[in-house]
N, C-alpha and C. Protein backbone atom coordinates (compact mmCIF):
# COMPACT_ATOMS: atom_id res chain seq x y z
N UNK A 1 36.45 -32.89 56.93
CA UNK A 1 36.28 -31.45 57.12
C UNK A 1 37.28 -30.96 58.16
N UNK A 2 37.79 -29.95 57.78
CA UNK A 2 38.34 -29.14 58.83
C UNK A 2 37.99 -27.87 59.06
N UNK A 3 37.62 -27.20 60.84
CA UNK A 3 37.46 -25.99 60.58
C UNK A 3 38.96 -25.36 61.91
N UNK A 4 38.15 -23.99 61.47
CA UNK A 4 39.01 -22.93 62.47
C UNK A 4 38.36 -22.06 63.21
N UNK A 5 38.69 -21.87 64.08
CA UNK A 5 38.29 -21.25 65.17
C UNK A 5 38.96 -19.77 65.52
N UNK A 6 38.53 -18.74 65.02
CA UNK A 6 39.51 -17.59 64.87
C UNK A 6 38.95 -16.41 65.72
N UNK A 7 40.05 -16.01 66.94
CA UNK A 7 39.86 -15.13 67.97
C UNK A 7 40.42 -14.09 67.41
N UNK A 8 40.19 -12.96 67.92
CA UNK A 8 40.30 -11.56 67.20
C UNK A 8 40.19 -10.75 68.46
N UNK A 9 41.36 -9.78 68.77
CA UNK A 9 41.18 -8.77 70.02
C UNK A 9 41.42 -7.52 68.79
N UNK A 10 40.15 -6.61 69.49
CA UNK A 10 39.60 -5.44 68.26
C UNK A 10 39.99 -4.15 69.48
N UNK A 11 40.83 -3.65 68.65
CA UNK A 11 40.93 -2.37 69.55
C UNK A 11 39.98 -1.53 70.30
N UNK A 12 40.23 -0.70 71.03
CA UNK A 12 39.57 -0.02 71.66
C UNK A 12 38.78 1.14 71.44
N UNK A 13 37.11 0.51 71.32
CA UNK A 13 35.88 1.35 70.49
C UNK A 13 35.68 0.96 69.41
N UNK A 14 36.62 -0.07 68.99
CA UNK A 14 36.18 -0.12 67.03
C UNK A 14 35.48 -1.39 67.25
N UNK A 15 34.68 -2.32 67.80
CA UNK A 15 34.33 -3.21 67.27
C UNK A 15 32.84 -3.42 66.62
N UNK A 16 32.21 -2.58 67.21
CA UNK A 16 30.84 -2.31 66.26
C UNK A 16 31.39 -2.00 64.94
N UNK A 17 32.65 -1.32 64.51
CA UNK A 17 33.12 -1.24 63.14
C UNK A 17 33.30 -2.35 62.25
N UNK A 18 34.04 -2.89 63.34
CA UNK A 18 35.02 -4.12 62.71
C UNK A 18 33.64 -5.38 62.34
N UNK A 19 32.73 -4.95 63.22
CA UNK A 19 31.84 -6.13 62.98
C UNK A 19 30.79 -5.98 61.68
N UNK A 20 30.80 -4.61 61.28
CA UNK A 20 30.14 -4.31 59.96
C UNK A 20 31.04 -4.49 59.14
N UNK A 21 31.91 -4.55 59.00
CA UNK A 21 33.30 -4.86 57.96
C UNK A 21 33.10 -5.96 57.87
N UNK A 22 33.19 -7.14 59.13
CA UNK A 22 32.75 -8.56 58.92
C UNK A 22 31.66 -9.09 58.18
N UNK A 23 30.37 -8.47 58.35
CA UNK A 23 29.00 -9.10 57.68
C UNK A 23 29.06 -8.02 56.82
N UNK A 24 29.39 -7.16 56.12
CA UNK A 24 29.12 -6.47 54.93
C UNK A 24 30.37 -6.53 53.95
N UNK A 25 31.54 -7.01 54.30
CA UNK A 25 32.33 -6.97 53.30
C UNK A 25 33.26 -8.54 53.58
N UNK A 26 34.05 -8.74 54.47
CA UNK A 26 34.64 -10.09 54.76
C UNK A 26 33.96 -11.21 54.12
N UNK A 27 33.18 -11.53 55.20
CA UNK A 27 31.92 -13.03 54.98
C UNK A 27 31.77 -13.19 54.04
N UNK A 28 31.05 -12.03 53.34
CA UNK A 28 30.17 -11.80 51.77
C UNK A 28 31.68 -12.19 50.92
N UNK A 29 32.86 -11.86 51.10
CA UNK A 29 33.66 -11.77 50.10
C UNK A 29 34.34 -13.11 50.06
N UNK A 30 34.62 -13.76 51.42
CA UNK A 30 35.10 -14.78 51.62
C UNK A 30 33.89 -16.17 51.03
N UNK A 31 32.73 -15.64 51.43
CA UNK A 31 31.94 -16.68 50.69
C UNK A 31 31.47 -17.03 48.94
N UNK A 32 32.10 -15.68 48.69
CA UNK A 32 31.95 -15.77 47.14
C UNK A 32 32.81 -16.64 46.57
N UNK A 33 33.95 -16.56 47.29
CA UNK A 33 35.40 -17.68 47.28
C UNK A 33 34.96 -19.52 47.34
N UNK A 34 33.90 -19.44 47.89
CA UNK A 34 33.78 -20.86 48.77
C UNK A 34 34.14 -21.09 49.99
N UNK A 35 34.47 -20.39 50.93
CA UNK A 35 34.77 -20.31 52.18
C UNK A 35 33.06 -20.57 52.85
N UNK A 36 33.00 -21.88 53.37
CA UNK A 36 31.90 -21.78 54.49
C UNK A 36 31.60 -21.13 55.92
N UNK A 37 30.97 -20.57 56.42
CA UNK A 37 31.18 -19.49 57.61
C UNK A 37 30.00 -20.33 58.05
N UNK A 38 30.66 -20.77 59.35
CA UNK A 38 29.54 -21.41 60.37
C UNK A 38 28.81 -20.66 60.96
N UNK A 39 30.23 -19.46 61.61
CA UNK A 39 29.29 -18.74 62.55
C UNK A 39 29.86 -17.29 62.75
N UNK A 40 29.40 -16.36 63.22
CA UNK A 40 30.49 -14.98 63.96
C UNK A 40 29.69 -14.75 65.10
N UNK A 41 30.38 -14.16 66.06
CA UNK A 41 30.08 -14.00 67.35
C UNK A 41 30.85 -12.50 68.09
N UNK A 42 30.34 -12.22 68.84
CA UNK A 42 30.73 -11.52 70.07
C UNK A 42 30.77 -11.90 71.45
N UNK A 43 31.45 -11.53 72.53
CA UNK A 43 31.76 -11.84 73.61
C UNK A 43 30.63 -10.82 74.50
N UNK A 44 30.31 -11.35 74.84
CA UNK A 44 28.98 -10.87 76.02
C UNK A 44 29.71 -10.08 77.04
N UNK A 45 30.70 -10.73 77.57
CA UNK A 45 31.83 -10.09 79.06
C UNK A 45 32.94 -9.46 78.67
N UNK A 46 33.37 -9.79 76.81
CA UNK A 46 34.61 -9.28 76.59
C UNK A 46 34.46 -7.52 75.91
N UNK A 47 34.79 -7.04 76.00
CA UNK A 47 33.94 -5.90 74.83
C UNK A 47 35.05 -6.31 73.27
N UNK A 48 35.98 -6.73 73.71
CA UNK A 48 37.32 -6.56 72.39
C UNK A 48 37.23 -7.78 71.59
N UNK A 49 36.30 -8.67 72.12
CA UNK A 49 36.92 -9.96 71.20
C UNK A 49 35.41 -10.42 70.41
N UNK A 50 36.28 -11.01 68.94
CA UNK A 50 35.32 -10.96 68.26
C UNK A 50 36.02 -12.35 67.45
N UNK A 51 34.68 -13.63 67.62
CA UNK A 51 35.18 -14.59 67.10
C UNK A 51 34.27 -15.49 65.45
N UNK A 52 35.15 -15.69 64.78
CA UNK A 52 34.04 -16.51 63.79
C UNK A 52 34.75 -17.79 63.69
N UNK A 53 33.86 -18.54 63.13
CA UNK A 53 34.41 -19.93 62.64
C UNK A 53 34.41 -20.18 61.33
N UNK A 54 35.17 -21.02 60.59
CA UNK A 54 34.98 -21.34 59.06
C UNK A 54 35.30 -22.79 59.15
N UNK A 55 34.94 -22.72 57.65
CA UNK A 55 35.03 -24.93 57.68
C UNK A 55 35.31 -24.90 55.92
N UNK A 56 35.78 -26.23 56.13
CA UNK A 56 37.21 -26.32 55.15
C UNK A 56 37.09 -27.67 54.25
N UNK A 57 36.62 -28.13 53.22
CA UNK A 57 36.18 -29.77 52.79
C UNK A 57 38.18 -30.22 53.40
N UNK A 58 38.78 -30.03 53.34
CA UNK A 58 40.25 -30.47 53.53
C UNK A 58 41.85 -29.25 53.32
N UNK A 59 42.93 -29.53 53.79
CA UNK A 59 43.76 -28.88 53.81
C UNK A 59 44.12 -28.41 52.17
N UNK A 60 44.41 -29.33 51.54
CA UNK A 60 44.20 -28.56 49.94
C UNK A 60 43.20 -27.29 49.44
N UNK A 61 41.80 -27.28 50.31
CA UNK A 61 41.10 -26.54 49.40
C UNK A 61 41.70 -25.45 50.58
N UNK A 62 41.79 -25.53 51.91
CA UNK A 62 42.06 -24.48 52.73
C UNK A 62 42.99 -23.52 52.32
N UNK A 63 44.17 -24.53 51.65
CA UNK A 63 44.99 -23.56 51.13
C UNK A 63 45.07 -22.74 49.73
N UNK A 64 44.28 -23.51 48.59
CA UNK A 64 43.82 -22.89 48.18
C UNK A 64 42.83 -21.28 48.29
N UNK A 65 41.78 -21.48 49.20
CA UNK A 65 40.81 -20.32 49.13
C UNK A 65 42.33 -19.77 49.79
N UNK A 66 42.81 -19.60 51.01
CA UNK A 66 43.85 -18.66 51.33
C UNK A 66 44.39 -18.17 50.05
N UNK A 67 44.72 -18.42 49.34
CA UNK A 67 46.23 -17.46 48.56
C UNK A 67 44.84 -17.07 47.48
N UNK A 68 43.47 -17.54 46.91
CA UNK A 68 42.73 -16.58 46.34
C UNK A 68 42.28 -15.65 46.79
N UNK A 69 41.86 -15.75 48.48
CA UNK A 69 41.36 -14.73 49.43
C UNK A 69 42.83 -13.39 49.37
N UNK A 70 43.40 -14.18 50.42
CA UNK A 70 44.52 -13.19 51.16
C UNK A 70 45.50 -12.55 50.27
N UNK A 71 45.85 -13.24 48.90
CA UNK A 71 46.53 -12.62 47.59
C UNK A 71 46.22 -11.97 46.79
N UNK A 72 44.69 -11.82 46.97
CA UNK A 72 43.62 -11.00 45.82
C UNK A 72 44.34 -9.45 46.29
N UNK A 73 43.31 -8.54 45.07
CA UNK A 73 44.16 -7.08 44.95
C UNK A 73 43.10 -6.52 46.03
N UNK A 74 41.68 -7.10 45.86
CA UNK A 74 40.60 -6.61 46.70
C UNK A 74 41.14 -6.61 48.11
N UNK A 75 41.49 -7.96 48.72
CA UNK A 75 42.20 -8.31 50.11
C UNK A 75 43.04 -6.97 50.19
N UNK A 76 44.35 -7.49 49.40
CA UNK A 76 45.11 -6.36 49.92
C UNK A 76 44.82 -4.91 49.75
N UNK A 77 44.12 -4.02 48.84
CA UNK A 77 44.16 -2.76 48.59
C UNK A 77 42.67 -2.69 49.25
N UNK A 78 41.96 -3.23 49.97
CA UNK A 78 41.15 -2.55 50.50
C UNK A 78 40.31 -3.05 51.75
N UNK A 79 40.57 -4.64 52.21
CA UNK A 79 40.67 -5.05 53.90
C UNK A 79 41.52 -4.81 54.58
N UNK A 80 43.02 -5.19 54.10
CA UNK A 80 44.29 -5.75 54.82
C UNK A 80 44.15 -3.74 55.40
N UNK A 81 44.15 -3.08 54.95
CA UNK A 81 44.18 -1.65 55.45
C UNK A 81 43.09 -1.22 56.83
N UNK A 82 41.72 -2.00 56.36
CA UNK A 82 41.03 -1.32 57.19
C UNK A 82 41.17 -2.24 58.83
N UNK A 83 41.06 -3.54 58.00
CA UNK A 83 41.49 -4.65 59.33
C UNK A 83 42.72 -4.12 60.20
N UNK A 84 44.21 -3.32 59.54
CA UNK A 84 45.18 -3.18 60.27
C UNK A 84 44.74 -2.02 61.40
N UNK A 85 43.70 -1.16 61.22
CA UNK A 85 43.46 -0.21 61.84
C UNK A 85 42.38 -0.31 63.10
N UNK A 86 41.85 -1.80 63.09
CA UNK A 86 40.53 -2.49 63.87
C UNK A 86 41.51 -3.28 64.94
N UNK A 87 42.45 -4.16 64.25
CA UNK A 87 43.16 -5.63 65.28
C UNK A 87 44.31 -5.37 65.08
N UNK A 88 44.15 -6.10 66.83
CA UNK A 88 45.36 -6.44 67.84
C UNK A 88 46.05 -7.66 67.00
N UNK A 89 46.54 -7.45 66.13
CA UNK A 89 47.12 -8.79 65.36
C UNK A 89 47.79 -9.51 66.24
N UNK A 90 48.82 -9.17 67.24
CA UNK A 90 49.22 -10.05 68.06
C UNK A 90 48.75 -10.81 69.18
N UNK A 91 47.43 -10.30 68.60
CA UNK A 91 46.57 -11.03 70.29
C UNK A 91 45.43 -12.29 69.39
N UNK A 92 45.93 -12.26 67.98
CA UNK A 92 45.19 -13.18 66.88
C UNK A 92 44.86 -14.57 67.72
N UNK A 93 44.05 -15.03 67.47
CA UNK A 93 44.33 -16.83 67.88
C UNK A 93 43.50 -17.59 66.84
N UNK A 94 44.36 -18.38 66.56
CA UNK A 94 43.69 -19.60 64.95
C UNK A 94 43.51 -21.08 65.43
N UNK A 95 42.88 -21.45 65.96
CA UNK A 95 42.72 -22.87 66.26
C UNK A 95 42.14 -23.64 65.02
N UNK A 96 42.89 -24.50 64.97
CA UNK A 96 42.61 -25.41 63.74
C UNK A 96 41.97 -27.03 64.60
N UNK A 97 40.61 -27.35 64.11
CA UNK A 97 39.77 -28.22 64.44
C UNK A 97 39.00 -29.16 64.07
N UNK A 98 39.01 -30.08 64.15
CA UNK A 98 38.46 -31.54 63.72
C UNK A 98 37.56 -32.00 64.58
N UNK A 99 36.20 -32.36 64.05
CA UNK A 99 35.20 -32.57 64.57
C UNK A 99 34.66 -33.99 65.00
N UNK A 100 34.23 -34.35 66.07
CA UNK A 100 34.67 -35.69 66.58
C UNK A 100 33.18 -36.20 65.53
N UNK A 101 33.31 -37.64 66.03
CA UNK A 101 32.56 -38.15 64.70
C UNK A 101 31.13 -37.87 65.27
N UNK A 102 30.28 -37.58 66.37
CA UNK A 102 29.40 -37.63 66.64
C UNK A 102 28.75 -35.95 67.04
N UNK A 103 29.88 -34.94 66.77
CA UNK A 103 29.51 -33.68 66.30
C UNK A 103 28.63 -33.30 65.51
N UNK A 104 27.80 -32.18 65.74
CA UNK A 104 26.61 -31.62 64.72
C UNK A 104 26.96 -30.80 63.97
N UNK A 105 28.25 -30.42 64.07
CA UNK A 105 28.72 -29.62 62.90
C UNK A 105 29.84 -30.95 61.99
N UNK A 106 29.04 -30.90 60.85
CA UNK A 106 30.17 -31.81 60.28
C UNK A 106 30.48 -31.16 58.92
């Protein structure tokens, strides 16, 4: 398994937005794909950052769901728009992670 660890700096005032975009349209859409979603979160001290995790059976299927997710017409003609208007894309962070063998997330 592999997962990721994905940080997100959400502009200023939108993240109660961005976070209904996440559980009402993202998650739901990404999981129809096969994308497993461990978790999503908010920052207690941060107001801007907004993090989820996903998990991956291996790099083949990862790249797979990517180009069905992120290449779909849905992605582009109707997230990639609203997401550009929520995130700090340059403040993105993707940690890619492997779980030691005695981890509870496996």
């Amino acid at each position: 398994m592999l997962f990721e660890l994905r940080q997100y700096r959400i502009k200023d005032g939108k993240r109660d937005r961005w976070v209904k975009l996440m559980e009402e349209e993202i998650i739901p859409f990404q999981i129809s794909k096969g994308v497993v979603v461990i978790g999503s979160f908010i920052a207690e001290e941060e107001e801007d950052l907004y993090i989820w995790i996903r998990r991956f059976k291996n790099e083949a299927e990862r790249e797979r769901l990517y180009k069905e997710i992120y290449e779909s017409d849905y992605w582009v003609n109707n997230i990639t728009p609203q997401a550009d208007e929520m995130l700090d894309r340059e403040r993105m962070e993707i940690t890619r992670l492997e779980a030691t063998p005695k981890s509870v997330i496996q």
